[in-house]
N, C-alpha and C. Protein backbone atom coordinates (compact mmCIF):
# COMPACT_ATOMS: atom_id res chain seq x y z
N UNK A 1 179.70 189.70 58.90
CA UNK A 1 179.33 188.50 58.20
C UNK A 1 178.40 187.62 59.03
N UNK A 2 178.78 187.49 60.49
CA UNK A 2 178.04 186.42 61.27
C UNK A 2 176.49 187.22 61.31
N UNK A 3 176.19 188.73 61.03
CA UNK A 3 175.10 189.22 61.29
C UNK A 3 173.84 188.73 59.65
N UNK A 4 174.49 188.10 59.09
CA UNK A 4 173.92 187.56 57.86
C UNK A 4 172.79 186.45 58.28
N UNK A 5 174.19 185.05 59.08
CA UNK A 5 173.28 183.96 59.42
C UNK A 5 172.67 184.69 60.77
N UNK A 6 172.97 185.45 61.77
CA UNK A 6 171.67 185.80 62.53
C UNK A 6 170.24 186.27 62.30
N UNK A 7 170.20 187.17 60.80
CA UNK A 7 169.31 187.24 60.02
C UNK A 7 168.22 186.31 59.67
N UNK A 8 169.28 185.37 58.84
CA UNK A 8 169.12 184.44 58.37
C UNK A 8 167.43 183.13 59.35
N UNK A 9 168.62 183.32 60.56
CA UNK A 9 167.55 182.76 61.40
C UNK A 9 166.56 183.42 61.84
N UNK A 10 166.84 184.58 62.35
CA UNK A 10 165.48 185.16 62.42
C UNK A 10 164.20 185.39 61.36
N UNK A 11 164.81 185.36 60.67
CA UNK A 11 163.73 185.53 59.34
C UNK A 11 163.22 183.31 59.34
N UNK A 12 163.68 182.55 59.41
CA UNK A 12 163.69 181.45 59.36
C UNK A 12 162.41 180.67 60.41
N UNK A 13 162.52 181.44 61.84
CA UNK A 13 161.84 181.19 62.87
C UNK A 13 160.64 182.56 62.46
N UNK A 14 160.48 183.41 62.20
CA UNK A 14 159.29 184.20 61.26
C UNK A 14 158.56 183.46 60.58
N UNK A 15 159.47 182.97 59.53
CA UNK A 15 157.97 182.21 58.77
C UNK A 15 157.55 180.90 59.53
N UNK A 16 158.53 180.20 60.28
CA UNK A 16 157.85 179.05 61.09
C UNK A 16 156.45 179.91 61.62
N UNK A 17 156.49 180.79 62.12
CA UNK A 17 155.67 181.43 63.30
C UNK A 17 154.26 182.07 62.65
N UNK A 18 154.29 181.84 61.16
CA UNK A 18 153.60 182.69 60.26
C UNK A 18 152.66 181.43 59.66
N UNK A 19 153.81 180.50 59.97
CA UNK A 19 152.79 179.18 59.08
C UNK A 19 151.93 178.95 60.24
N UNK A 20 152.42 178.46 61.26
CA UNK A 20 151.63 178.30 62.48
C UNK A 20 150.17 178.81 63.12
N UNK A 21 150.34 180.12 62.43
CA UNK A 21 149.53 180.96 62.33
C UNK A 21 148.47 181.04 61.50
N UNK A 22 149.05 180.53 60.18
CA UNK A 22 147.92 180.09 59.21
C UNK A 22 147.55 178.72 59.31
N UNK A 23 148.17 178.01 59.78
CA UNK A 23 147.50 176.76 60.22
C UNK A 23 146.49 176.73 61.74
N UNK A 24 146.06 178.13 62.46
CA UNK A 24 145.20 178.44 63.15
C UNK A 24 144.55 179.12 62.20
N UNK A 25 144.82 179.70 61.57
CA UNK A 25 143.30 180.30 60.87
C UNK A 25 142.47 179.00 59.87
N UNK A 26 143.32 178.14 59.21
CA UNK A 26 142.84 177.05 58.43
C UNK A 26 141.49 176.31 59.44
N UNK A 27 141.98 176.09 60.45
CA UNK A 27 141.21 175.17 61.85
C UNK A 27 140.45 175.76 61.94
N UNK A 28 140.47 177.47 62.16
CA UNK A 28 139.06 178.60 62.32
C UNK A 28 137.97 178.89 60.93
N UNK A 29 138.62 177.48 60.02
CA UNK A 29 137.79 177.51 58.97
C UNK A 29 137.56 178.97 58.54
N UNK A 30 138.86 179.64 58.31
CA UNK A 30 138.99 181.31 57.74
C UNK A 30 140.10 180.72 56.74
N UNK A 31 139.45 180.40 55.57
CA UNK A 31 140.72 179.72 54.30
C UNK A 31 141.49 180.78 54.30
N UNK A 32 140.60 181.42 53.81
CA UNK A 32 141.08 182.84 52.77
C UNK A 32 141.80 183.74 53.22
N UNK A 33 141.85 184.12 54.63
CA UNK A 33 142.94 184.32 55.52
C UNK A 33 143.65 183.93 55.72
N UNK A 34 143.56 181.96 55.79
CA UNK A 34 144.84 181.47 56.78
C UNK A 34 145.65 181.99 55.36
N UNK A 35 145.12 181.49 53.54
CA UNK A 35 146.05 181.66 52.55
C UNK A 35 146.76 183.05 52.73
N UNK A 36 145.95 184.10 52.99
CA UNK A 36 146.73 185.34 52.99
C UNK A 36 147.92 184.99 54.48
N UNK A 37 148.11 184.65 55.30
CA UNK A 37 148.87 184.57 56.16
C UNK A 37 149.74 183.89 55.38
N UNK A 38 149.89 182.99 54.50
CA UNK A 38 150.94 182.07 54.28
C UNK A 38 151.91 182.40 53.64
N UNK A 39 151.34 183.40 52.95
CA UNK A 39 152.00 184.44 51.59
C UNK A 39 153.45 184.47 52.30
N UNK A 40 153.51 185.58 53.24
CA UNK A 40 154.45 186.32 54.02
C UNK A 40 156.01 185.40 53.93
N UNK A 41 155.18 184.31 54.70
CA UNK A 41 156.77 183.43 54.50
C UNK A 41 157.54 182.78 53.78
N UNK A 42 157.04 182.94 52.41
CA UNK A 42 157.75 182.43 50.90
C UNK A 42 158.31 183.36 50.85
N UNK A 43 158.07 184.59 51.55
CA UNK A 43 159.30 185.76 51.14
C UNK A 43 160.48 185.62 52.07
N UNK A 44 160.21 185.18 53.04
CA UNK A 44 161.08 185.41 54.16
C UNK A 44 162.07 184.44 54.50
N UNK A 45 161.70 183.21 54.04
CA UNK A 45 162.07 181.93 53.62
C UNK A 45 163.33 182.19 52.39
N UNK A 46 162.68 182.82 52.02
CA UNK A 46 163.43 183.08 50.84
C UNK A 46 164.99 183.90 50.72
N UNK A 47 164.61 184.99 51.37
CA UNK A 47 165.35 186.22 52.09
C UNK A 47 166.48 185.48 53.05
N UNK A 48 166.07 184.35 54.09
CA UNK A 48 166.80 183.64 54.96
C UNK A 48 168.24 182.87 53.70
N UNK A 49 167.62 182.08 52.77
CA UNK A 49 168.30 181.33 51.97
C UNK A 49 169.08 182.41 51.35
N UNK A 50 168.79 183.42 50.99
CA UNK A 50 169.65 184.37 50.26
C UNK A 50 170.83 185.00 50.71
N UNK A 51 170.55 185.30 52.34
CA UNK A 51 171.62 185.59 53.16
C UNK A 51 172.41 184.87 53.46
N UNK A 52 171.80 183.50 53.78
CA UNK A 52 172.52 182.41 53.97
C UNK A 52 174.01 181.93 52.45
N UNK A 53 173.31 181.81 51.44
CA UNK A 53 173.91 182.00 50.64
C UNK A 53 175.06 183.41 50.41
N UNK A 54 174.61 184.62 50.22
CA UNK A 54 175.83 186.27 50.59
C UNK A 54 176.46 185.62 51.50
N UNK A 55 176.33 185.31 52.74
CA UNK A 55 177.27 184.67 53.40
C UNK A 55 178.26 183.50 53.02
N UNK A 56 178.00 182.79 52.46
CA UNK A 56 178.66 181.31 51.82
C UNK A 56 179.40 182.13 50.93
N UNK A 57 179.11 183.27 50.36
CA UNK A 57 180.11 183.71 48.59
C UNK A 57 181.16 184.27 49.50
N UNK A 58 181.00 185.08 50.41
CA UNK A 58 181.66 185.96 51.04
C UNK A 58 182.85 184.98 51.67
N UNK A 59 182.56 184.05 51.90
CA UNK A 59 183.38 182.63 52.91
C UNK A 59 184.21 182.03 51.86
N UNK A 60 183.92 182.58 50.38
CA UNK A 60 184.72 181.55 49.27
C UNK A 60 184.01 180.20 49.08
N UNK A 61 182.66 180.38 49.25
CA UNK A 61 182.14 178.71 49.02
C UNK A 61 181.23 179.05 47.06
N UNK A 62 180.84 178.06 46.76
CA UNK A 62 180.31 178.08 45.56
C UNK A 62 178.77 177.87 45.55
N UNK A 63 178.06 178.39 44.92
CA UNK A 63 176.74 178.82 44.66
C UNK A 63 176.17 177.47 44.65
N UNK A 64 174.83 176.72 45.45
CA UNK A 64 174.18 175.75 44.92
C UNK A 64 174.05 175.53 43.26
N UNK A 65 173.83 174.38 43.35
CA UNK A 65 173.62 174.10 41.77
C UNK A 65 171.79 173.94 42.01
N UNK A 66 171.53 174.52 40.87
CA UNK A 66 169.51 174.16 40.37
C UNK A 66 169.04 173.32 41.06
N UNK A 67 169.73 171.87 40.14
CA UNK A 67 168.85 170.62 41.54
C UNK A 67 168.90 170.90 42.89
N UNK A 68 169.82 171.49 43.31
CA UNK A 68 170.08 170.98 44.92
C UNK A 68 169.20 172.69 45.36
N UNK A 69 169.05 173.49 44.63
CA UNK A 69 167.96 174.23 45.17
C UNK A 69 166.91 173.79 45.02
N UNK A 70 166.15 173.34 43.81
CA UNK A 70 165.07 172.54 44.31
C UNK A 70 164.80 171.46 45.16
N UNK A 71 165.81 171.02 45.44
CA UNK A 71 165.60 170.08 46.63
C UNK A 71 165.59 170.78 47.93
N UNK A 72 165.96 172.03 47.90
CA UNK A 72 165.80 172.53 49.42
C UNK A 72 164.56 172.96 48.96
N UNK A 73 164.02 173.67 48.05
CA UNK A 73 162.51 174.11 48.19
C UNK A 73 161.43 172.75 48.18
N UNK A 74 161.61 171.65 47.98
CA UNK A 74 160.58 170.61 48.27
C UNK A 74 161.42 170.55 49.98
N UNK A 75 162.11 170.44 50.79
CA UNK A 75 162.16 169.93 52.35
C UNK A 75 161.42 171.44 52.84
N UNK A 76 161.56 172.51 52.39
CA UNK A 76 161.27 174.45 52.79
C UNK A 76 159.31 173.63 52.81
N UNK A 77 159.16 172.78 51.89
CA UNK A 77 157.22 173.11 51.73
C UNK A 77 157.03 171.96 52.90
N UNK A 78 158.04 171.03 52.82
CA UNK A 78 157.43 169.85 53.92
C UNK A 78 157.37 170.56 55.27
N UNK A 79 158.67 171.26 55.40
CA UNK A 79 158.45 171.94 57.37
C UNK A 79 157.52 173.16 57.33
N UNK A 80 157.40 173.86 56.57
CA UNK A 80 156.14 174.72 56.22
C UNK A 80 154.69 173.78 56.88
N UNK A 81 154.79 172.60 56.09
CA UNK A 81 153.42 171.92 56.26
C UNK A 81 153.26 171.26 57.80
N UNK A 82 154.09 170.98 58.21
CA UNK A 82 154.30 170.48 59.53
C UNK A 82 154.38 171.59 60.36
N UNK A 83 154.22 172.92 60.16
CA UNK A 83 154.62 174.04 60.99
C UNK A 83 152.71 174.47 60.88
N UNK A 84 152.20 174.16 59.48
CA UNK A 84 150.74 174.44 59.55
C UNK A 84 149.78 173.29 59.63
N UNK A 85 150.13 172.12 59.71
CA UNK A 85 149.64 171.04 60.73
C UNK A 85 149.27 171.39 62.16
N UNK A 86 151.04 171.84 62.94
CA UNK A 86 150.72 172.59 64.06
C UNK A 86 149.74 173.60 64.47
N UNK A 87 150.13 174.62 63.90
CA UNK A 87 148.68 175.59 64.32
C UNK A 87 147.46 175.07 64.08
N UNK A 88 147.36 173.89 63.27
CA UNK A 88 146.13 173.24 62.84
C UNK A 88 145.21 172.91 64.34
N UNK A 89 146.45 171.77 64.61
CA UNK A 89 146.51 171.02 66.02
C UNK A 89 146.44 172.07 67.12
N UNK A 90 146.75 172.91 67.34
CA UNK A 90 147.12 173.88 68.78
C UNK A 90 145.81 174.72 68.65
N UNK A 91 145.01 175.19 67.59
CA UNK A 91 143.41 175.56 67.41
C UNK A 91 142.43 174.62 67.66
N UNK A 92 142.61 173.17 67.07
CA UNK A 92 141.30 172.48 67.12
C UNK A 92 141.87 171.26 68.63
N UNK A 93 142.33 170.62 68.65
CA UNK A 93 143.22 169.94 69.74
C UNK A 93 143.82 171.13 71.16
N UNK A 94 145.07 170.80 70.90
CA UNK A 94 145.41 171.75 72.88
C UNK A 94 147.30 172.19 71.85
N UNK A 95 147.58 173.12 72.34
CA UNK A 95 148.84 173.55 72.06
C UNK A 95 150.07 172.54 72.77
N UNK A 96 149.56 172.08 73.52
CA UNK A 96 150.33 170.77 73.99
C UNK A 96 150.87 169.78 72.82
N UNK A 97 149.77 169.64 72.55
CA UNK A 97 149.97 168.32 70.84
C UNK A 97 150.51 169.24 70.39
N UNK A 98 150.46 170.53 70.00
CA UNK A 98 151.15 171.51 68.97
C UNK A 98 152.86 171.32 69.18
N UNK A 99 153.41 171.68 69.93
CA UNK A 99 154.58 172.06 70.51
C UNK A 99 155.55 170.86 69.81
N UNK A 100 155.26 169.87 69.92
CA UNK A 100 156.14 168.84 69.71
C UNK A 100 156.15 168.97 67.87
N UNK A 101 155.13 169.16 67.47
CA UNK A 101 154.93 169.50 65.68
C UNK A 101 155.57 170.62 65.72
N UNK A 102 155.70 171.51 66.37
CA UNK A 102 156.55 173.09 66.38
C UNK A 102 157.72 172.39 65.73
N UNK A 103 158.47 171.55 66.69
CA UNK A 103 159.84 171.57 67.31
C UNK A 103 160.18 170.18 65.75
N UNK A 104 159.05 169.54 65.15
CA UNK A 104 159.46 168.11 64.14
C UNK A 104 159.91 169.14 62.75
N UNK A 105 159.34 170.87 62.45
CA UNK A 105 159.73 171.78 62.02
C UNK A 105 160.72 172.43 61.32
N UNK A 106 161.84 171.99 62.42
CA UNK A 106 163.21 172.89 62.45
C UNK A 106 163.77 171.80 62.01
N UNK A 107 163.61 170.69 62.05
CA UNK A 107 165.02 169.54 61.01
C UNK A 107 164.57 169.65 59.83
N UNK A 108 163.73 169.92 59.31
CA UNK A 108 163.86 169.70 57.99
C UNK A 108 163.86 170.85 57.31
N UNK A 109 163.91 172.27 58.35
CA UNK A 109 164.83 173.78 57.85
C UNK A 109 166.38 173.51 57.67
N UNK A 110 166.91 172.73 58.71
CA UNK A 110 168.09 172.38 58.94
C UNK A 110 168.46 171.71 57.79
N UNK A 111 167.82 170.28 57.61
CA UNK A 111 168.06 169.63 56.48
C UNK A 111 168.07 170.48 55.29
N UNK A 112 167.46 171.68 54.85
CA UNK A 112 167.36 172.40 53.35
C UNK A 112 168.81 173.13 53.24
N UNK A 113 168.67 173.67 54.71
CA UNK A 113 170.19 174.24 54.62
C UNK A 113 171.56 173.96 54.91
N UNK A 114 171.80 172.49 55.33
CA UNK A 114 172.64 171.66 54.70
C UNK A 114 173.09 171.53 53.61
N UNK A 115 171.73 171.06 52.94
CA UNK A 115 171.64 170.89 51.60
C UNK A 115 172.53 171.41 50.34
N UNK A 116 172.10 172.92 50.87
CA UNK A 116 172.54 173.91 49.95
C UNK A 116 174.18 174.36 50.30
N UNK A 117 174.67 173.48 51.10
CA UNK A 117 175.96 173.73 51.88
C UNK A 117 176.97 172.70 51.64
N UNK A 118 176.22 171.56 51.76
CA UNK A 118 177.63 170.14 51.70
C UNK A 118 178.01 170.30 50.90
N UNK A 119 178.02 170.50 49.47
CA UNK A 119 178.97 170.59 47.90
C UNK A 119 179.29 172.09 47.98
N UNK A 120 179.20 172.95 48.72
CA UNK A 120 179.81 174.48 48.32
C UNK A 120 181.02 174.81 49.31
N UNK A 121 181.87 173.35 49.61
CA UNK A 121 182.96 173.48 50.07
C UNK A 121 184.49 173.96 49.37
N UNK A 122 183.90 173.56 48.01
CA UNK A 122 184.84 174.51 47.24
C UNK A 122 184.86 175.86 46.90
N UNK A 123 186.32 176.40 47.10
CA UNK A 123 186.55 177.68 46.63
C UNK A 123 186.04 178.25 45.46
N UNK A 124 185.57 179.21 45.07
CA UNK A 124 185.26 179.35 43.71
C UNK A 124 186.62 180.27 43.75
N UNK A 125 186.81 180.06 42.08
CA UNK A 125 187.53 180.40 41.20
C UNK A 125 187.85 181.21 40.40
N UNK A 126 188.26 182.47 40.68
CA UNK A 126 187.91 183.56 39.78
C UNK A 126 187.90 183.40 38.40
N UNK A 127 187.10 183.89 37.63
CA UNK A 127 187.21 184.08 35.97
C UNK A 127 188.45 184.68 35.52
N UNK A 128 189.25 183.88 34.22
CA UNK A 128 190.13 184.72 33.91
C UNK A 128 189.65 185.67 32.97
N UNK A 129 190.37 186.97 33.13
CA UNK A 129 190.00 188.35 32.46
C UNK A 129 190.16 187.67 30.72
């Protein structure tokens, strides 16, 4: 089970590393690339939340509700954007300025997956037959 959320994160710190990446190609004024780079981590992003979640059912917790997934996918586009700010900054500026935008990143991954966590403290309930 714990090999879920290790997943989880690794796939999590991937797409950080992917946006970053397209936010160096954006700066190298290569759009059309940095867009193809960006692709990658809506999947992986995605994949992270999913495991994260198999893990939560498996624990007896209850499935996000709609809103509160869309609310983790609007905080998922803000650290995305701050992750391709960075590579923005670490191409046209010094990776120095970058690093600290790396690291402003990860709270508001944190914050999505909270999110999807504080109300799924209840047990779910099996269906009666």
């Amino acid at each position: 089970m714990i090999g879920q959320l290790v997943g989880a994160a690794a796939l999590i710190l991937l797409s950080g590393a992917f946006m970053v990446w397209a936010g160096y190609a954006f700066a190298d004024g290569r759009i059309a690339k940095g867009l193809w780079i960006a692709t990658p981590p809506g999947f992986t992003i995605e994949t992270a939340f999913l495991l994260i979640r198999r893990h939560d059912q498996q624990m007896g917790r209850s499935a996000p509700s709609l809103s509160i997934r869309l609310s983790q996918e609007g905080v998922v586009l803000l650290a995305g954007g701050v992750m391709v700010l960075a590579g923005y900054a670490g191409a046209d500026w010094s990776w120095f300025v970058a690093s600290p935008l790396i690291l402003l990143g990860l709270p508001p991954i944190a914050v999505a997956i909270w999110l999807g966590r504080r109300d799924s403290d209840t047990a779910v309930r099996p269906q009666p037959a």
